[in-house]
Protein backbone atom coordinates (compact mmCIF):
# COMPACT_ATOMS: atom_id res chain seq x y z
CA UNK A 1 109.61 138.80 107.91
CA UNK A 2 111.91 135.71 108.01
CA UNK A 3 110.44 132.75 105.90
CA UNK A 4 111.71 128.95 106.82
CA UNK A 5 110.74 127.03 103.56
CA UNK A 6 110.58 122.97 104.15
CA UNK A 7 110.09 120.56 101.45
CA UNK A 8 109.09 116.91 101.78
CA UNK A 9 111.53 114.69 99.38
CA UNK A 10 109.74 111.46 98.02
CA UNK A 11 106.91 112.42 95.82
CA UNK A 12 107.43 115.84 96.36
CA UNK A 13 110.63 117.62 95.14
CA UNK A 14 112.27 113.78 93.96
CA UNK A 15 111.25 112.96 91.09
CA UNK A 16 110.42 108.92 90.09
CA UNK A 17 114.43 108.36 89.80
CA UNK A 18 114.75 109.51 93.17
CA UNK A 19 116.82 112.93 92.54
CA UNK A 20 116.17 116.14 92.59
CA UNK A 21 115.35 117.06 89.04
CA UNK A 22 118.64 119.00 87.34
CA UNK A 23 116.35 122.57 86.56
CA UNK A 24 114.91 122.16 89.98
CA UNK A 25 118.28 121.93 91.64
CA UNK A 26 119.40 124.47 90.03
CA UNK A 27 116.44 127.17 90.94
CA UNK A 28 116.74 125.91 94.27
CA UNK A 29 120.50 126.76 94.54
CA UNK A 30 120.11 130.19 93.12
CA UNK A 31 117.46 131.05 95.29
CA UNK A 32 119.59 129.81 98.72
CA UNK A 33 122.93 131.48 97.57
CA UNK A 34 120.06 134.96 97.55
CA UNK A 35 119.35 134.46 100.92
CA UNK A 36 116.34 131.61 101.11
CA UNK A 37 115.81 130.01 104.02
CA UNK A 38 115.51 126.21 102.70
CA UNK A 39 115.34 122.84 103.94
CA UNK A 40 113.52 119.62 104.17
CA UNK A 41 111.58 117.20 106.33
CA UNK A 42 111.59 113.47 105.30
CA UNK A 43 111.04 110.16 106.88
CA UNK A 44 114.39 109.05 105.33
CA UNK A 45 117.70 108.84 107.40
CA UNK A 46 120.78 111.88 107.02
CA UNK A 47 122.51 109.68 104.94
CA UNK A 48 119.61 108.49 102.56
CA UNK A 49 118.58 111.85 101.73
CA UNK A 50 122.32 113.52 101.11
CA UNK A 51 122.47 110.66 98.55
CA UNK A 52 118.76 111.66 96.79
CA UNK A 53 119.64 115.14 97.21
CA UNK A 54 123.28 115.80 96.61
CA UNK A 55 124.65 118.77 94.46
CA UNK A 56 121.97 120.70 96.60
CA UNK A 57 123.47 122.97 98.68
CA UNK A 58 121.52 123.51 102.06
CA UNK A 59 122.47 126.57 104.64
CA UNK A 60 119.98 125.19 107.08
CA UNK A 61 119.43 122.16 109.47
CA UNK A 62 117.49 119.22 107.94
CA UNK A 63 114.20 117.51 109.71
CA UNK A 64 114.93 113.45 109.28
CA UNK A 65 112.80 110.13 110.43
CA UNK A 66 109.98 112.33 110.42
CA UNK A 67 110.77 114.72 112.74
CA UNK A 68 112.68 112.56 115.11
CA UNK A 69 115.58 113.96 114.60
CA UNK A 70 117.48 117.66 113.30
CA UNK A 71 120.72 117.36 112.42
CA UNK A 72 123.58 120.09 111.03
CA UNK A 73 123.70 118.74 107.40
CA UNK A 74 127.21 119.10 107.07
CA UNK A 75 128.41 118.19 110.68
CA UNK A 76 125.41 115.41 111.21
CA UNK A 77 125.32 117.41 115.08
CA UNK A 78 122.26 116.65 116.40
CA UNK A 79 120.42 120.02 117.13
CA UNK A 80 117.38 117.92 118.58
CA UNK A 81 116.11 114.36 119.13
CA UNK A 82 112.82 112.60 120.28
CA UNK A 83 113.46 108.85 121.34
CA UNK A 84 111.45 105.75 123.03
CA UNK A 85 110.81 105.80 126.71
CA UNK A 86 111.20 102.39 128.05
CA UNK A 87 107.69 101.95 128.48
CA UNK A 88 107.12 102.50 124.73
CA UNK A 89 109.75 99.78 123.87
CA UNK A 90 107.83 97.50 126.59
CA UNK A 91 104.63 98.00 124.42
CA UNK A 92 105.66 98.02 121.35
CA UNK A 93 107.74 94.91 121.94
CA UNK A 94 104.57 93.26 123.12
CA UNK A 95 102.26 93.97 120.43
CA UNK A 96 105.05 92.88 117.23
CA UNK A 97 105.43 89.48 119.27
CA UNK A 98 101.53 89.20 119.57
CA UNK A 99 100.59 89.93 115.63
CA UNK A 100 103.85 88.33 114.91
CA UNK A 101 106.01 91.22 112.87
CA UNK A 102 109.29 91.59 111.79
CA UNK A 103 110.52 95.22 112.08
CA UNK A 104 113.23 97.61 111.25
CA UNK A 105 114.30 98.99 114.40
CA UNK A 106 116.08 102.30 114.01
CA UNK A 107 118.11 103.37 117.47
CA UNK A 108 121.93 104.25 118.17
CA UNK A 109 123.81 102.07 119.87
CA UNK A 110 127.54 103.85 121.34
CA UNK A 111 126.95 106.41 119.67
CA UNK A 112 126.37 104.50 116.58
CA UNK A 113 123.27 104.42 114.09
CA UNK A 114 121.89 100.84 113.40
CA UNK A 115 118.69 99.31 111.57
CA UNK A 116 118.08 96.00 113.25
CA UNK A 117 116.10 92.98 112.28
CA UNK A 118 115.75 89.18 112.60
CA UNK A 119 116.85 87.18 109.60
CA UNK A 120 114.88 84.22 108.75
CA UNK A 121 111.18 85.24 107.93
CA UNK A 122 111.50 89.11 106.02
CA UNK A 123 108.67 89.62 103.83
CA UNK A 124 108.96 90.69 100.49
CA UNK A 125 109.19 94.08 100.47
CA UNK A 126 111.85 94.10 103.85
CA UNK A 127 113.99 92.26 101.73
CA UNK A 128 113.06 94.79 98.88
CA UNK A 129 114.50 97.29 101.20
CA UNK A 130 117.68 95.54 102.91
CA UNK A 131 118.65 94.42 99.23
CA UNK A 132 118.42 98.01 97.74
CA UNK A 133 120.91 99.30 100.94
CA UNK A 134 123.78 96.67 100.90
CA UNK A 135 126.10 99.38 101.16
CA UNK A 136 124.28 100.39 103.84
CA UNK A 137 126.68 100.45 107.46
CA UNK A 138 123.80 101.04 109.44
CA UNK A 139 121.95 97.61 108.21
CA UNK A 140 122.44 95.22 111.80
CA UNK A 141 120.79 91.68 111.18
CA UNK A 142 120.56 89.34 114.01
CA UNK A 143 119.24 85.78 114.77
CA UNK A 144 116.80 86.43 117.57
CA UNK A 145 114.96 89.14 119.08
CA UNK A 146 116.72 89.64 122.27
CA UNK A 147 118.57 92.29 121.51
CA UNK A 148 116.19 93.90 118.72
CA UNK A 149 116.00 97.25 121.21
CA UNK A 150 118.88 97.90 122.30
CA UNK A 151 120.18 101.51 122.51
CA UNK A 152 117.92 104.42 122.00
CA UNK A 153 115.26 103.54 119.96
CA UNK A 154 113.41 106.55 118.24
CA UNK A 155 112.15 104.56 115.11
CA UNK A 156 110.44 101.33 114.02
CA UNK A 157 108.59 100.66 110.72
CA UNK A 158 106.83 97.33 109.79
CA UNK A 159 106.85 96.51 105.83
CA UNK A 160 103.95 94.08 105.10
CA UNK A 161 101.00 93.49 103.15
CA UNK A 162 97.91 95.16 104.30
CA UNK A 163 96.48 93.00 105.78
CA UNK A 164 98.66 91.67 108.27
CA UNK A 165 99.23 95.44 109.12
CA UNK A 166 95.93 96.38 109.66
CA UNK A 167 95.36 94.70 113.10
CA UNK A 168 98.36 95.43 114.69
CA UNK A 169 97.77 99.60 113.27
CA UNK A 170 94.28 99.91 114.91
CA UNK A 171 95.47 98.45 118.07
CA UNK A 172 98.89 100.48 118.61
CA UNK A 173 96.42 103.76 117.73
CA UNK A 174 95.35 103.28 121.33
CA UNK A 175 98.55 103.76 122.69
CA UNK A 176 99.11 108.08 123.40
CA UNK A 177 102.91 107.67 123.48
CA UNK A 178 103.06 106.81 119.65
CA UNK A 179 102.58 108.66 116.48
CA UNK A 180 101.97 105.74 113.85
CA UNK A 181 101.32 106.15 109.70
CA UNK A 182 100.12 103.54 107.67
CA UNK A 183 100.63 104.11 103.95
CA UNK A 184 101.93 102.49 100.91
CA UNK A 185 104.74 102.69 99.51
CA UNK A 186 105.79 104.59 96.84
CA UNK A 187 105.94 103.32 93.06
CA UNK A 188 105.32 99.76 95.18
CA UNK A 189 102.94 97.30 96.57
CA UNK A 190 103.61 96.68 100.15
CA UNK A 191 102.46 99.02 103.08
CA UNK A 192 104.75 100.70 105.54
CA UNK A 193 103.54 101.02 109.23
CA UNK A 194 105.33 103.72 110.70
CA UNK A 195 105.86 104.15 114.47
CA UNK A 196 107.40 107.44 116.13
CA UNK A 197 107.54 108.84 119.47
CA UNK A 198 104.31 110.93 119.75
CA UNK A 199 106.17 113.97 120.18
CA UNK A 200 108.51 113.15 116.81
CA UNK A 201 106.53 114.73 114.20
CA UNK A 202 107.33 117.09 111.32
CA UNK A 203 105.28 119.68 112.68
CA UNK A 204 106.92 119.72 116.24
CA UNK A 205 110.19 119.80 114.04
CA UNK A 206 109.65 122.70 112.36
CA UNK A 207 108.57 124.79 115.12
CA UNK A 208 111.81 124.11 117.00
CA UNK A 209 113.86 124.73 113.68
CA UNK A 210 111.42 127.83 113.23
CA UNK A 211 112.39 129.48 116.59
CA UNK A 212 116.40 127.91 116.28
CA UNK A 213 116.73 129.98 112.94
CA UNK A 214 114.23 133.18 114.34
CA UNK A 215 112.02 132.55 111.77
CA UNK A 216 108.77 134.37 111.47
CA UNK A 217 106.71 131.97 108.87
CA UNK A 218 106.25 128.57 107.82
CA UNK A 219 105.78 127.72 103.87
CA UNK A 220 105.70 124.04 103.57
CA UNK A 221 105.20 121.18 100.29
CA UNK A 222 104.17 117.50 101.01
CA UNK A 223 102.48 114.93 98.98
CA UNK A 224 101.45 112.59 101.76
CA UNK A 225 99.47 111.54 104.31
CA UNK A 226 102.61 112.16 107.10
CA UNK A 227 102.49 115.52 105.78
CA UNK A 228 99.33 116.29 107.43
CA UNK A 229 100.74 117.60 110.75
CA UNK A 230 103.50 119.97 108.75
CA UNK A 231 100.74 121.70 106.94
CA UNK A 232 98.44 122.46 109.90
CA UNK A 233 100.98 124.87 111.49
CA UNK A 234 102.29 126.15 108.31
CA UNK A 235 101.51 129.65 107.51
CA UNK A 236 101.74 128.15 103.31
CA UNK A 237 101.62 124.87 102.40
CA UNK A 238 101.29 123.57 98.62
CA UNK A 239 100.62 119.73 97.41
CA UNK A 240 101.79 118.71 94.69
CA UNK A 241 99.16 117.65 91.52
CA UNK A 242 99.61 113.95 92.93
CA UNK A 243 99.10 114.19 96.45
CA UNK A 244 96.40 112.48 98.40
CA UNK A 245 92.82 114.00 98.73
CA UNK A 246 93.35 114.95 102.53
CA UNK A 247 96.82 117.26 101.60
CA UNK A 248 94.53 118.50 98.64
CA UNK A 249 91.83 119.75 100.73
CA UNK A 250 94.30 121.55 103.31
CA UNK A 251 96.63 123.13 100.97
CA UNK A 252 97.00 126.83 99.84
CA UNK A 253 97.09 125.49 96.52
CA UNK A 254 97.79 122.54 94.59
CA UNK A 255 101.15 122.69 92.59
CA UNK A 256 102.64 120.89 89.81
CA UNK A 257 103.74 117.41 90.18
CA UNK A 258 107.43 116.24 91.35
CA UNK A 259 107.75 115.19 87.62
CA UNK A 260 107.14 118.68 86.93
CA UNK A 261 109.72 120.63 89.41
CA UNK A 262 106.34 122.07 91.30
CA UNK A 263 107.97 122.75 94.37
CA UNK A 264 111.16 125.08 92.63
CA UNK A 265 109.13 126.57 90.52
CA UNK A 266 106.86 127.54 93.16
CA UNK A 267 109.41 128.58 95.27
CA UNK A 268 110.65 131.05 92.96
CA UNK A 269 107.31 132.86 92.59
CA UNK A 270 107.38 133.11 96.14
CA UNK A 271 110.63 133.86 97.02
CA UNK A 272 111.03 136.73 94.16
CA UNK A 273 108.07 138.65 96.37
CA UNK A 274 109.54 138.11 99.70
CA UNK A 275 112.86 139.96 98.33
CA UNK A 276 112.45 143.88 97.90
């Protein structure tokens, strides 16, 4: 029996500076050089999480923008991609002009990745974000929305308070072709509203990554509320001591924190049975 492990990153193997711990890296490299199937699933881009996880040396495909996309770590091929139909840009487009939002819009443009947004009203914790990436080549500000959705679109996130959120969340719920999350960020104040193609999700992800690698089982870790979908087709799945109630009440077990390398430790009890 083939195992394909898959690890969420923030809040679940990062730790609070945003790395993967030093004793957890190094478990986690021993047990891939054995033979471990290993990877992870994150909201971030390719490029944001080889920066939180480098020194760790993956021999699988990794699951970014929440399943939108799974790319060849090494290569940055992409394996598999879910993007926006032009009717889900037409809606979309419609609602952020009616509840009057400034998103991120994540597409690629030639070939190219970009993050686009209209300077001249970001709240707080936008700014937070486009401040924090000024190295950043895929950042793409412009003056006015005309060309905000250009390309292939595949990702847009709203960073707000909650309130101003809220409406514009309940409404876009309606909508089948989306799969939206609307959480707040980590170690921060401001909420993220997260909007995907409905058929970009961790959990549809996995399963192609599952039957790309002939994988047999599914042992997943999450902390979060976007984690839900991983964990209902895993055969495993652990949450970490932190995690929300609704990962709690799913899991196999609840693990040790990030803080606490829960998710390398674990995997070595788990591992060390798989291998005769």
């Amino acid at each position: 029996m083939k195992t394909l492990y898959v690890t969420d990153l923030d809040g679940t193997l990062l730790d609070k500076a945003c790395r993967v711990p030093p004793e957890g890296l190094k478990i986690i490299n021993e047990l891939i050089q054995e033979g471990m199937c290993f990877t992870y699933a994150t909201a971030r881009s390719l490029s944001s999480a080889a920066i939180v996880t480098k020194g760790l040396n993956l021999n699988c495909p990794v699951i970014v923008y929440n399943g939108a996309f799974i790319l060849n770590s090494t290569t940055n091929e992409i394996l598999h991609r879910e993007v926006y139909t032009q009717k889900d840009i037409r809606y979309i487009e419609k609602l952020i002009k009616k509840y009057n939002l400034n998103p991120l819009v994540y597409s690629f443009v030639n070939g190219e990745e970009r993050v686009t947004w209209v300077t001249g009203n970001e709240h707080r914790g936008l700014m937070y974000y486009i401040n924090s990436r000024q190295d950043d080549k895929r950042l793409h500000p412009i003056t006015s929305d005309e060309r905000l959705f250009d390309g292939d679109v595949f990702y847009v996130t709203i960073i707000e308070d909650e309130l101003s959120l809220q409406p514009f969340y309940n409404e876009i719920q309606k909508y089948n072709g989306f799969k939206t999350i609307l959480q707040q960020e980590l170690y921060r104040e401001e909420y993220w509203c997260e909007v995907m193609s409905a058929r970009a999700t961790k959990a549809q992800a996995i399963n192609v990554l599952k039957a790309i690698l002939s994988c047999d089982r599914v042992v997943c870790f999450g902390d979060a509320v976007n984690d839900i979908p991983m964990f209902k087709i895993s055969d495993e799945c652990y949450a970490v001591a932190h995690s929300v109630p609704q990962l709690k009440a799913m899991a196999t077990q609840v693990i040790d924190s990030n803080e606490k390398n829960g998710v390398a430790k674990k995997l070595l009890q788990l591992y060390s049975k798989e291998v005769p």
